[in-house]
Protein backbone atom coordinates (compact mmCIF):
# COMPACT_ATOMS: atom_id res chain seq x y z
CA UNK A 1 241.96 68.21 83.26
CA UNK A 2 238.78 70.71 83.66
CA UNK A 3 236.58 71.90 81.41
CA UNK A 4 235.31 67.99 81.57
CA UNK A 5 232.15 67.54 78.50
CA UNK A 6 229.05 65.74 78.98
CA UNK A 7 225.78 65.35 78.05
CA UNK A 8 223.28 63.14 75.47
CA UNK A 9 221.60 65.79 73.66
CA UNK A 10 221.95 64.93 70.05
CA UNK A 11 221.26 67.43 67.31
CA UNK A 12 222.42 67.71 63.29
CA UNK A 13 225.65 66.93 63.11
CA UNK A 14 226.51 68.43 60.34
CA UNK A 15 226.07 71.61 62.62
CA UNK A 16 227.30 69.97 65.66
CA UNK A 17 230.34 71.21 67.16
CA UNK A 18 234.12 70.44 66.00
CA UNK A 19 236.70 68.05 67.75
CA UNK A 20 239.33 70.92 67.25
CA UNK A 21 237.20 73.49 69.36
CA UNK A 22 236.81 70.86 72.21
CA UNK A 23 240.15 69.76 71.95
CA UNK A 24 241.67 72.92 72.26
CA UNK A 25 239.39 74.91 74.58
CA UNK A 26 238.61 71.57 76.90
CA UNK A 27 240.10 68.47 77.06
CA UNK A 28 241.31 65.61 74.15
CA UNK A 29 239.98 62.46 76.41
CA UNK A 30 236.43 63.03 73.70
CA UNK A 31 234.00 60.55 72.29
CA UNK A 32 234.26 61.00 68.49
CA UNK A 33 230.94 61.07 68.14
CA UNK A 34 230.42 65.13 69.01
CA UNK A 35 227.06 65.52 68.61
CA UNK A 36 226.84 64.15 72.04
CA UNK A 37 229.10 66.63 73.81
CA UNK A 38 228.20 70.16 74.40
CA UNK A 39 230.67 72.14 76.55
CA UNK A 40 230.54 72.71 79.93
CA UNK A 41 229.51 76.59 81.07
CA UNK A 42 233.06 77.34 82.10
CA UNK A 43 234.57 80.90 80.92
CA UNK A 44 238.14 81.26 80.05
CA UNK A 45 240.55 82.21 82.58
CA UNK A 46 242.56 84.79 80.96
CA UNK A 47 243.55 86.02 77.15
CA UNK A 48 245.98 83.43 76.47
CA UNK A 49 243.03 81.04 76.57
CA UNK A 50 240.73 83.29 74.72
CA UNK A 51 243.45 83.24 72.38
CA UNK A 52 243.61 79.15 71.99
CA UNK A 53 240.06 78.94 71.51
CA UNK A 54 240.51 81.48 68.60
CA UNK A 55 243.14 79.18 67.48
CA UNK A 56 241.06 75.99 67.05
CA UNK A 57 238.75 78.78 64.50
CA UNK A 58 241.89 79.02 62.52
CA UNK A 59 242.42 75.66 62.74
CA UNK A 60 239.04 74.65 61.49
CA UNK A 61 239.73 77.01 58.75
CA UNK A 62 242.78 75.81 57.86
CA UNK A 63 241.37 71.97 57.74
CA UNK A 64 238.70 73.20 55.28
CA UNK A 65 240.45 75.70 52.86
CA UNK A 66 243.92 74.01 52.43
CA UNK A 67 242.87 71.41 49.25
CA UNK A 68 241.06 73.15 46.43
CA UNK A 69 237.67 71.45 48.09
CA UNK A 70 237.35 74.43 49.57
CA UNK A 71 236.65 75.77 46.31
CA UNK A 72 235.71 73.21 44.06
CA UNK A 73 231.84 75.19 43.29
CA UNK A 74 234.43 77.96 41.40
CA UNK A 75 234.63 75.11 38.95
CA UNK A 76 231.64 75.47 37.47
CA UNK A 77 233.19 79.22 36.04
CA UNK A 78 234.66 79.61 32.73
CA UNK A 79 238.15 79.94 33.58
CA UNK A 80 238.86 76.73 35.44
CA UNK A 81 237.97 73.46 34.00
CA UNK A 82 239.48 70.00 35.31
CA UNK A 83 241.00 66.70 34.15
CA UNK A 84 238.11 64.56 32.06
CA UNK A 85 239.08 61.39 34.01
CA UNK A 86 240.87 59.71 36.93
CA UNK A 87 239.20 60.53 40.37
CA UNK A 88 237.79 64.07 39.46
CA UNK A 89 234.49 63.18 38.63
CA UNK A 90 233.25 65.46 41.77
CA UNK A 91 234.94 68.97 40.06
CA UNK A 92 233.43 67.28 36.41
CA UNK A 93 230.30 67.81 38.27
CA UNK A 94 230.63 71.53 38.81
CA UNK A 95 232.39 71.93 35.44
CA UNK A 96 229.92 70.62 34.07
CA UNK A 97 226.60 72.19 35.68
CA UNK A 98 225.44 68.90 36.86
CA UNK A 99 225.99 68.47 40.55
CA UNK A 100 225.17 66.20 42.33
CA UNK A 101 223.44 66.03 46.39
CA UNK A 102 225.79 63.18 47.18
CA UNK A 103 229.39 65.30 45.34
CA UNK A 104 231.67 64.30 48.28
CA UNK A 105 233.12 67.89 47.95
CA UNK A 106 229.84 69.63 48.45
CA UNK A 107 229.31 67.71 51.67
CA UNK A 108 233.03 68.37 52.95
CA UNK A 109 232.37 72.16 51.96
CA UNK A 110 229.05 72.10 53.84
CA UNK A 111 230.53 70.18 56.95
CA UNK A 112 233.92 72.47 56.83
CA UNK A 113 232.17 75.68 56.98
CA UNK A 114 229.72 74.77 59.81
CA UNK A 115 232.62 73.18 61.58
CA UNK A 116 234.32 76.26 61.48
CA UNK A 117 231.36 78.10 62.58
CA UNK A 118 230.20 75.98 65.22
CA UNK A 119 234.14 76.41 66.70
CA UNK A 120 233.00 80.42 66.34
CA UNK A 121 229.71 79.92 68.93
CA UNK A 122 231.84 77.90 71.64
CA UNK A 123 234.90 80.23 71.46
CA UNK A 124 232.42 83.05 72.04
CA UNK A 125 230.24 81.22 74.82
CA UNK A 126 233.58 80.29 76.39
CA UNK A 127 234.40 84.26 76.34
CA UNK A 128 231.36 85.75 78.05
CA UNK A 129 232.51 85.64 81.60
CA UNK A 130 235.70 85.92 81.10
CA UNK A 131 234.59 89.43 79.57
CA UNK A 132 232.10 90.10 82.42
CA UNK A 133 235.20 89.97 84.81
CA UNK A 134 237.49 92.35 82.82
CA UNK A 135 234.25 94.99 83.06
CA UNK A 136 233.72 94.58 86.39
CA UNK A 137 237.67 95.00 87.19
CA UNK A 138 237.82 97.42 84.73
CA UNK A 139 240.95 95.79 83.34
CA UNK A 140 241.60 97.92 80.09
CA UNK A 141 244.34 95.95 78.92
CA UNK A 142 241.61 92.47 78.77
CA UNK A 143 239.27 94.31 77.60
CA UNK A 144 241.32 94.76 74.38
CA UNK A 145 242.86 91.55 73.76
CA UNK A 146 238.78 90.10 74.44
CA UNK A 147 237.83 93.10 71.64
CA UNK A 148 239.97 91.89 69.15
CA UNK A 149 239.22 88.58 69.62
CA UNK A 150 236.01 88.75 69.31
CA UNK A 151 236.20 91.27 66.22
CA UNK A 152 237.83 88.31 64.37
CA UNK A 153 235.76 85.44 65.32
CA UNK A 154 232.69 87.99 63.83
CA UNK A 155 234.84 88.49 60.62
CA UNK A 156 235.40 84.87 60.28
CA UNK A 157 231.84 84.21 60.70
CA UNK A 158 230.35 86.48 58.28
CA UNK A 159 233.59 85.14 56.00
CA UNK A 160 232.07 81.76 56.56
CA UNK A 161 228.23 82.58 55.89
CA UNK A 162 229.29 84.56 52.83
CA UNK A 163 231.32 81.30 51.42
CA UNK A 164 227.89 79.22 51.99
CA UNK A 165 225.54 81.10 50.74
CA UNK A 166 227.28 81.98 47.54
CA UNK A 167 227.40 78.27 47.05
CA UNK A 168 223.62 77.03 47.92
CA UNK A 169 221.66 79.86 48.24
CA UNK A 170 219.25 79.54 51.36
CA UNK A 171 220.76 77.79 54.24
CA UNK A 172 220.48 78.06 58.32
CA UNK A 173 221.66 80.64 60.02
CA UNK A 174 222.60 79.17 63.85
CA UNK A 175 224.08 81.53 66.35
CA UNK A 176 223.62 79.23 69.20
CA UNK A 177 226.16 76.64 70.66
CA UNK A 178 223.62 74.19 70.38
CA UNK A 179 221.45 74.43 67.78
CA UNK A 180 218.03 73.61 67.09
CA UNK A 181 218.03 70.13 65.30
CA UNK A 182 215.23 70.75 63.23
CA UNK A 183 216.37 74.31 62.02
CA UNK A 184 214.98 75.51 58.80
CA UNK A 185 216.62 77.56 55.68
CA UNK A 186 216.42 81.23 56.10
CA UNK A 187 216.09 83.50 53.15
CA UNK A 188 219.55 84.82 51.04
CA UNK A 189 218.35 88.30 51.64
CA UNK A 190 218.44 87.45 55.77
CA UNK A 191 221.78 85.71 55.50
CA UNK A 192 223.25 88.81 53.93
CA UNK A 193 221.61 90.81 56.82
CA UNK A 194 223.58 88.54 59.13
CA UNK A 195 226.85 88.54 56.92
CA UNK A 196 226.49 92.88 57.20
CA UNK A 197 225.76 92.43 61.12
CA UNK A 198 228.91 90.41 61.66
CA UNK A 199 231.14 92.70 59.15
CA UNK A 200 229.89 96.01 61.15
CA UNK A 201 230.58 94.48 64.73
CA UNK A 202 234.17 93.52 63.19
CA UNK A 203 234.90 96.87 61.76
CA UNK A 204 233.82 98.41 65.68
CA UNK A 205 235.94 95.95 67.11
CA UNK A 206 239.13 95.15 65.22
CA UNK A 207 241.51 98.33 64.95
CA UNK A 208 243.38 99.21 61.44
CA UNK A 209 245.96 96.89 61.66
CA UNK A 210 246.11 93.93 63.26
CA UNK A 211 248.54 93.62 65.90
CA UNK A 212 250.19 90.51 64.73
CA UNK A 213 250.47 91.53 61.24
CA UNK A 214 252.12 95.32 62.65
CA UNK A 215 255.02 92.90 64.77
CA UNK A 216 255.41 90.45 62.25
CA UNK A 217 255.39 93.07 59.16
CA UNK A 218 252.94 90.39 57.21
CA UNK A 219 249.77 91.89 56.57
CA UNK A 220 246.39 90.76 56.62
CA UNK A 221 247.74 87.07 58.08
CA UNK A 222 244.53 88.14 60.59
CA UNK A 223 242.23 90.62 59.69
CA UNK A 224 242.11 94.22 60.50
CA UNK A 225 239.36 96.41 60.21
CA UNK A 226 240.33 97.63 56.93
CA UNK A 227 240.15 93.44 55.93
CA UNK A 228 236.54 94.11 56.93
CA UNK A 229 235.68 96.67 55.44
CA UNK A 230 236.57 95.64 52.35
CA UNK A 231 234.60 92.31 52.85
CA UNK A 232 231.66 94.10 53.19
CA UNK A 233 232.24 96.29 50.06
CA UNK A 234 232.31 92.63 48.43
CA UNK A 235 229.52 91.45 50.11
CA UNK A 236 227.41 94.80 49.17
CA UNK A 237 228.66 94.19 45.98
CA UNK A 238 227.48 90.55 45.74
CA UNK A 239 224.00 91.07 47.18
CA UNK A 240 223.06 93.80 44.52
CA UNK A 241 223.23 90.96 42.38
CA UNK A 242 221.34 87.64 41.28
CA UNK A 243 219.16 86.73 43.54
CA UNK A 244 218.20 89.17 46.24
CA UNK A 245 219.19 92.19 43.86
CA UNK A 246 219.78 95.13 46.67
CA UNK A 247 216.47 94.33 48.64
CA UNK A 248 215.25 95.48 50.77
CA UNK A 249 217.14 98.51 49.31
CA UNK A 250 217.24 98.68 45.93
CA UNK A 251 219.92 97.67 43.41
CA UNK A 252 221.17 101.02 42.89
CA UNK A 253 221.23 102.05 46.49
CA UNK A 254 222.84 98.80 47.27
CA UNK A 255 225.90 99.51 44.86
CA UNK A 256 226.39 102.83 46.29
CA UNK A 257 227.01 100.95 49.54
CA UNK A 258 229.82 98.68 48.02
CA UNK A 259 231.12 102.17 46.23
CA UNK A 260 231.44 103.62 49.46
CA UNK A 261 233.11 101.40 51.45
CA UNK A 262 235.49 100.28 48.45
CA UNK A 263 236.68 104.33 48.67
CA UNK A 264 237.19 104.06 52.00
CA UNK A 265 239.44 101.71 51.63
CA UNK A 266 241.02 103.10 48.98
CA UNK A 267 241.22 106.23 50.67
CA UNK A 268 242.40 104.69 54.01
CA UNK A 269 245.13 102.21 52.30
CA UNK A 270 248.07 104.00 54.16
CA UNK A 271 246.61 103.92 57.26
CA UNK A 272 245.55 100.06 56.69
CA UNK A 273 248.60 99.27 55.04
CA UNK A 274 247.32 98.02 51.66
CA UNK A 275 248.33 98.67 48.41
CA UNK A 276 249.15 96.81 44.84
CA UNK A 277 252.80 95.40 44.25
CA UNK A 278 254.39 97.41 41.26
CA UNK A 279 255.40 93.95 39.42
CA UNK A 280 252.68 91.11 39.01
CA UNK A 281 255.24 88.79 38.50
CA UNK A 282 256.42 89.22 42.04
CA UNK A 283 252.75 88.00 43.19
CA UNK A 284 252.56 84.89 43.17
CA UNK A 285 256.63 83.57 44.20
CA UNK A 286 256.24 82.02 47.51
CA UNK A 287 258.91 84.76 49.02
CA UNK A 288 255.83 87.10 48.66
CA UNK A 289 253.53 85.00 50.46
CA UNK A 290 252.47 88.20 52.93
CA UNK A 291 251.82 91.18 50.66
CA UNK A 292 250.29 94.78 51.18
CA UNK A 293 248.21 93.82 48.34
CA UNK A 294 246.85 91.15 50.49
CA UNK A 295 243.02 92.41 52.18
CA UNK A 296 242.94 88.99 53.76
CA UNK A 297 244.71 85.60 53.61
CA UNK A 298 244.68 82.37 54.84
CA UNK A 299 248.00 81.68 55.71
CA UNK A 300 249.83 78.82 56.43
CA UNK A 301 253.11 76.97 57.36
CA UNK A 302 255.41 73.64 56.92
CA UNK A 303 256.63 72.73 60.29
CA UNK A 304 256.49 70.19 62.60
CA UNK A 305 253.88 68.57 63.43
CA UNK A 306 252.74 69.95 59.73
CA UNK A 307 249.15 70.68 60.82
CA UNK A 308 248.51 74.08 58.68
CA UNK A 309 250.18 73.86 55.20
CA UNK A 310 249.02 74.64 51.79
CA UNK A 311 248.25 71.26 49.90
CA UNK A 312 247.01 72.79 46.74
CA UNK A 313 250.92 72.66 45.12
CA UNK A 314 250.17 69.61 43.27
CA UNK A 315 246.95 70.34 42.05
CA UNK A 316 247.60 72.86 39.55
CA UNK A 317 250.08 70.89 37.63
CA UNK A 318 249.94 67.92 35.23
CA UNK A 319 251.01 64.44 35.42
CA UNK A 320 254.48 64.61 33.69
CA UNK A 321 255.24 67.93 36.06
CA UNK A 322 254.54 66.45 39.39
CA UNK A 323 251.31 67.63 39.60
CA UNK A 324 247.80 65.66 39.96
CA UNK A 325 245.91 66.42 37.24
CA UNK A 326 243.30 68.68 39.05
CA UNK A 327 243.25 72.35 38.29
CA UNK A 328 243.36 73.38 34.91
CA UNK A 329 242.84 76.52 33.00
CA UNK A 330 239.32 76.85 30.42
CA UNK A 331 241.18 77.05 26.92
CA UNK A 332 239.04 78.79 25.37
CA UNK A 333 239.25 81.83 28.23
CA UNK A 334 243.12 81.43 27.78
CA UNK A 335 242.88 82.21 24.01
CA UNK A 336 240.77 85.17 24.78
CA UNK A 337 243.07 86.41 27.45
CA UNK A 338 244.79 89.65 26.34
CA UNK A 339 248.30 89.75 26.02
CA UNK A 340 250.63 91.04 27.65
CA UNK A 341 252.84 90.85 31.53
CA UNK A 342 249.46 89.47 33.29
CA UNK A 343 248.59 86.61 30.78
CA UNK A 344 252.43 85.85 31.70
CA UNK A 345 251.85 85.59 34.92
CA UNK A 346 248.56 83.98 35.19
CA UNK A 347 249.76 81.25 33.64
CA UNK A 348 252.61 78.73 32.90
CA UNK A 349 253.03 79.36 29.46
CA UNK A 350 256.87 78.05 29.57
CA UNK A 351 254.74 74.71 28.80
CA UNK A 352 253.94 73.02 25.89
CA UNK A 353 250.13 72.56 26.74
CA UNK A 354 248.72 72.07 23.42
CA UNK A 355 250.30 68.57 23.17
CA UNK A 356 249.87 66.95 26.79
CA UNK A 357 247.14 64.32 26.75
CA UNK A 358 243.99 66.42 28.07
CA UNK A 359 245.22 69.64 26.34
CA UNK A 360 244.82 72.37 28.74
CA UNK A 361 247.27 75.64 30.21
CA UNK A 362 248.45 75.54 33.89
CA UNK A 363 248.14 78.32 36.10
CA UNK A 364 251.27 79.82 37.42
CA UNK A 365 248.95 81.64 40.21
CA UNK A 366 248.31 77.53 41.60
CA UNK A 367 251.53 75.79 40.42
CA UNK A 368 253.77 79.37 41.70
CA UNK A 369 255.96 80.73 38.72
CA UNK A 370 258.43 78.57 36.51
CA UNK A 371 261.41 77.41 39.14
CA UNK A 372 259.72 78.87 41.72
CA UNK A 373 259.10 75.61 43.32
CA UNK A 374 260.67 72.15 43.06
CA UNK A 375 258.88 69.62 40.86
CA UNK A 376 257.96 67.39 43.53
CA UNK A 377 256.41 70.05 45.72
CA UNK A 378 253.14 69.06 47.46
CA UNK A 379 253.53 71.13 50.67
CA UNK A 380 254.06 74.58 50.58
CA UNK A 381 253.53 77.48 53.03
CA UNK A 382 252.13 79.91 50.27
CA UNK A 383 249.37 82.06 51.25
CA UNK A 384 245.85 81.57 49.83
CA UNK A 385 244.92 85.50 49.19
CA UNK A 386 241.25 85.29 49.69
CA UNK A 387 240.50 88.95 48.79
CA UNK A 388 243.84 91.66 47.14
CA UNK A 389 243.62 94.68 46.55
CA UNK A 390 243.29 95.21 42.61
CA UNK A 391 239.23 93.85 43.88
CA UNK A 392 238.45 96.61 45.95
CA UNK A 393 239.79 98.78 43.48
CA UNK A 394 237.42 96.95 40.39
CA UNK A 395 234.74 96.82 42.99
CA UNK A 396 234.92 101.46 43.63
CA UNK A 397 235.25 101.15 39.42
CA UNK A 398 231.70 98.79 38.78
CA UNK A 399 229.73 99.93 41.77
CA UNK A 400 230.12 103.42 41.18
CA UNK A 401 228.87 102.48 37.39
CA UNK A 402 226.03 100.58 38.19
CA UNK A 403 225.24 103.15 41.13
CA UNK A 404 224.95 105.78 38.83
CA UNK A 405 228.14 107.50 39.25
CA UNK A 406 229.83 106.34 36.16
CA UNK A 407 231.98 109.30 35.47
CA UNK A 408 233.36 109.77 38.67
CA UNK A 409 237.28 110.66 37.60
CA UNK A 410 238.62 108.25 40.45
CA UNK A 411 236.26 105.52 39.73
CA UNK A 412 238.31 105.59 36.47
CA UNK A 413 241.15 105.60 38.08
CA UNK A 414 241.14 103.24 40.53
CA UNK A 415 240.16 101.39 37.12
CA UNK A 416 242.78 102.09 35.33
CA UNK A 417 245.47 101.44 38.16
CA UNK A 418 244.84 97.77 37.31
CA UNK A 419 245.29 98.23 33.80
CA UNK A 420 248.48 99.72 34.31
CA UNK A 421 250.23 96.88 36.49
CA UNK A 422 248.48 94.40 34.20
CA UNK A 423 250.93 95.84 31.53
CA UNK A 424 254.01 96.08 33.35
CA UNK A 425 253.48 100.38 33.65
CA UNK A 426 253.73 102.38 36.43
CA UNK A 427 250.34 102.13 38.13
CA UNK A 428 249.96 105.65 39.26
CA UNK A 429 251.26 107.25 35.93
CA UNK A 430 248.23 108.22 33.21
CA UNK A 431 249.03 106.35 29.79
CA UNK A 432 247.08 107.04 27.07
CA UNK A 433 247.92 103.51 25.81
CA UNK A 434 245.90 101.23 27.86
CA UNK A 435 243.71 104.44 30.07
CA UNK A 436 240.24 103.63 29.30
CA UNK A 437 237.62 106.79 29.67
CA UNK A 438 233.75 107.48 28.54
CA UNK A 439 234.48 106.91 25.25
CA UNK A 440 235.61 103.25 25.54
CA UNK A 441 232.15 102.25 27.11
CA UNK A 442 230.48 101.98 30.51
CA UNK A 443 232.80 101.93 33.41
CA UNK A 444 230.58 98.87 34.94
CA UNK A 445 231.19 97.17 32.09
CA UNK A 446 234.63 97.67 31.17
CA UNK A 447 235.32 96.91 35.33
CA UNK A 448 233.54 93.65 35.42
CA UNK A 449 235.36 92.95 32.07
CA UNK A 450 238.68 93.83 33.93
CA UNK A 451 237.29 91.41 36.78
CA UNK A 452 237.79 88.61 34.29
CA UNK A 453 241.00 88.65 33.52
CA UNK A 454 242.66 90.23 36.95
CA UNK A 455 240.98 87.33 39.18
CA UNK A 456 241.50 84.48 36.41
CA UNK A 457 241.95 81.48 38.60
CA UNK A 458 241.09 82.76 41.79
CA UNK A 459 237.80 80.98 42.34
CA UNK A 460 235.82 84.25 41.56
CA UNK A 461 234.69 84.25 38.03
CA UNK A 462 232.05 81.98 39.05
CA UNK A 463 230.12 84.16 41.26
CA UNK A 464 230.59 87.15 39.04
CA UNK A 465 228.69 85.30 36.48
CA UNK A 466 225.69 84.13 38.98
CA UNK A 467 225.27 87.71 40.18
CA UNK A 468 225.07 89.19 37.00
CA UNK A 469 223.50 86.44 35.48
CA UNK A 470 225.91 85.93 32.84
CA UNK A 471 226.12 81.98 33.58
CA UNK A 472 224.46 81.03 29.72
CA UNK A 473 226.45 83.50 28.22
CA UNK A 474 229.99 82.68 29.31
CA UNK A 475 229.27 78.72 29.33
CA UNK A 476 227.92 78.71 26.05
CA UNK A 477 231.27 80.25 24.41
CA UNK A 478 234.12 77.83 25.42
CA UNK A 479 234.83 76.33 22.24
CA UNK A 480 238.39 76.67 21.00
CA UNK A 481 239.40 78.17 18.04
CA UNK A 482 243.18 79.26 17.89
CA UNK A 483 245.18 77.08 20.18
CA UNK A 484 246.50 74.00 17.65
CA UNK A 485 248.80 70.82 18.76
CA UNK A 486 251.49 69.41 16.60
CA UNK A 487 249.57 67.65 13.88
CA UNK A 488 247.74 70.94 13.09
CA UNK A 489 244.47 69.99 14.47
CA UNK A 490 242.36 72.18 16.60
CA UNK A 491 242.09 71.60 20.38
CA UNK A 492 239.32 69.82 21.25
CA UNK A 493 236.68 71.43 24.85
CA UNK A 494 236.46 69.22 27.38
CA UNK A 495 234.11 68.40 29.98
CA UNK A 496 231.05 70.20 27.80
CA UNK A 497 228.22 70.98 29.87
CA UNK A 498 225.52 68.93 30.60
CA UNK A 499 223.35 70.63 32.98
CA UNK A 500 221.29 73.77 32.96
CA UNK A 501 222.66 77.04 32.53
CA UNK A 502 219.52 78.26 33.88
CA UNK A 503 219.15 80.47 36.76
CA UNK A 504 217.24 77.42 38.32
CA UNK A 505 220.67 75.57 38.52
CA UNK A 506 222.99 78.56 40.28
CA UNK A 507 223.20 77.18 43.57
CA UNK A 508 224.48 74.00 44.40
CA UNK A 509 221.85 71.62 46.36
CA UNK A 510 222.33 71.25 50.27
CA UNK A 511 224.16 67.83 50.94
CA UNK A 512 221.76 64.50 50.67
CA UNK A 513 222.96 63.12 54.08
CA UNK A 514 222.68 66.56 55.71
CA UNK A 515 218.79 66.47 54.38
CA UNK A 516 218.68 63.03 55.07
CA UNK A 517 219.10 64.27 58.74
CA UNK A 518 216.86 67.12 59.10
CA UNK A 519 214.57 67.13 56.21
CA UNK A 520 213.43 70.53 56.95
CA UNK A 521 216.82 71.44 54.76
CA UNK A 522 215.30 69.75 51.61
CA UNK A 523 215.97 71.30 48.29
């Protein structure tokens, strides 16, 4: 055993360092209190070591994202609501606009995310001789596998900032091993200077296709530099919006960022091996579960030892199907949805909905499509696809809009591409039936429209609407008016809102017991 941990320095644990880290890069003979342990200042001895310590990143996010934790703050949208009783009073909270400082899955979001990027710090401080060595031996062939490791572990960080500060708004930023206990919130505008620092050091270090995904034929199962690239076209994207609005460049200037690196992408697909499938309904079957359309996923496994599986099967069905009773679709959004091959495929409407006892629609992107997987399913090794590529598309479309390039022809088309495959029609042949042009309206508009229904489900919506600041205005429409049950009466909304749909009440408030610990975190 080496690598042996010691020492009695406490600090916030809730930004202390993760058991899976020290496990995998040291030792398993640990305390399980780990804000006592720090690791010792030994450097990996070679790649395939690098390599585990990368692993227990992975692992970290594989513990946080696999149950729809990971995502309960895209509750509070207006396409995902959740069952009005049982144990779900947590997601009530975020469907509701009333969340609370103690919501258990606020705190296990908080602690996940930190846990991952604590595992981030040590894997790199583990690195940094073993990269002085390579340099002074001038071995070429370390040098790489150290540059893409460290490529990822920069993309995974700014992935991780970007997740927190979308959900609370001004957090710390540590980029220490160990770090300060009494750290204070930094501003949104210098966590998205962080997020773009990580993203560009990525996008030098990580080549166009990941290695992995090029042997395995699975893209984006580890990101590339095209995965980064079109992470910072979302970011750009996000931080034009509510709150920092572009600064310190200004809004306009800041969309013309996301516009560019969205048509680089675009323009670089081949070469990055992205693209849309030509059938949506081939999406979401777990036989796709590595796509081209895929920018990035989390994916995962059922094996032994069963340590990186998707546990979110379950969650997207009802009771009487097996399911438990967790993720359900806004009915009101469903009515509103336009018809056609996507609506089909977003969700399960083989189901009679309008009569179960909390009427509400499934979604066949969560439950995968009708016979797709056995009733009694819990888990699966589908892929979560964090980012496809429809978004980088919508993002060239609405950037380019609010940028002031609205009637750039391939801004329209990269538009209109979407609208195509949403319809079942060739997605690089023009048709006049669903084409939209000047005429129809803004292209920012009609994109961010298009947004809507393309990402249903997806745990987006919800920061669309903060960054816009279209919270009141989508919340305050989610009565239903068509969808009736057997007796002929009208479905009833559930969970209504009770808290403000205010920008005041946007961000989620940082965890009670992590406050409790350093109150220079208070809300």
């Amino acid at each position: 055993m080496k690598k042996r941990i010691t020492t009695k320095r406490r600090f916030n644990s809730i930004i202390s360092l993760s058991i899976s880290a020290l496990v995998l890069i040291g030792c398993a003979d640990l305390d399980n209190d780990v804000s006592d342990i720090i690791p010792a200042a030994e450097p990996f001895e070679d790649a395939a070591e690098y390599e585990k310590g990368l692993g227990s990143v992975y692992q970290a996010l594989s513990d946080a994202a696999r149950k729809t934790t990971f995502f309960a703050p895209a509750w509070a949208g207006d396409d995902i609501t959740t069952f009005s009783g049982g144990n779900k009073a947590d997601f009530r909270q975020f469907d509701q606009r009333s969340v609370s400082a103690d919501n258990s899955r606020l705190v296990r979001n908080w602690n996940g995310l930190y846990n991952m990027i604590s595992n981030i710090h040590v894997t790199l401080s583990f690195g940094e001789e073993l990269e002085a060595k390579a340099v002074k031996s001038n071995d070429e062939e370390l040098l790489e596998a150290i540059k893409l490791i460290r490529g990822e572990l920069f993309f995974l960080r700014a992935f991780s900032y970007h997740q927190l500060v979308r959900v609370f708004g001004e957090i710390p930023i540590t980029l220490d091993v160990i770090p300060d206990p009494n750290i204070s919130k930094s501003s949104v505008q210098a966590v998205y200077e962080q997020i773009e620092k990580d993203l560009k050091l990525a996008i030098d270090l990580l080549p166009t296709q990941h290695p992995l995904s090029v042997s395995s034929g699975n893209p984006a199962v580890r990101p590339s530099q095209g995965s980064a690239k079109s992470y910072l076209a979302r970011v750009y994207l996000d931080w034009a919006g509510f709150p920092v609005k572009g600064a310190p460049l200004s809004q306009q200037e800041r969309y013309a960022l996301a516009a560019s690196q969205a048509k680089e992408v675009i323009d670089r697909k081949n070469e990055f091996n992205f693209n849309m499938l030509p059938d949506i309904f081939d999406l979401w079957k777990k036989e796709n579960r590595f796509v081209t359309e895929s920018l990035w996923s989390i994916g995962y496994s059922v094996g032994p030892g069963e340590t990186n599986v998707l546990e979110n099967q379950k969650f997207g069905a009802v009771g009487f199907n097996g399911g438990w009773d967790e993720t359900f679709a806004e009915v009101k959004y469903f009515e509103d949805f336009p018809a056609g091959p996507r609506k089909e495929a977003t969700y399960r409407t083989d189901l009679d909905w309008v009569n179960l006892a909390q009427p509400s629609p499934m979604f066949a992107k969560i439950t995968g499509p009708a016979g797709d997987y056995g009733r009694n399913t819990f888990k699966t090794d589908r892929s979560d696809f964090i980012m496809r590529y429809p978004e980088i598309l919508l993002i060239y479309a609405e950037a380019s809009g609010r940028s002031g390039n609205g009637s750039v022809a391939d801004a329209w088309e990269a538009l209109n591409k979407v609208r195509r495959r949403a319809q079942a029609l060739p997605i690089d042949t023009p048709d006049t039936s669903v084409d939209l042009d000047t005429s129809d309206g803004t292209i920012e508009d009609l994109a961010f429209l298009e947004r809507k229904w393309e990402f249903a489900g997806e745990y987006i919506r919800w920061f669309d609407l903060v960054r816009l600041e279209k919270v009141e205005e989508a919340l305050s429409d989610r009565v239903p008016r068509v969808s009736r049950n057997s007796d002929n009466e009208l479905v009833e909304e559930t969970n209504k809102i009770t808290g403000s749909l205010g920008i005041d009440n946007y961000f989620s408030p940082i965890p009670a017991s992590v406050v409790s610990e350093n109150p220079n975190l208070s809300n």
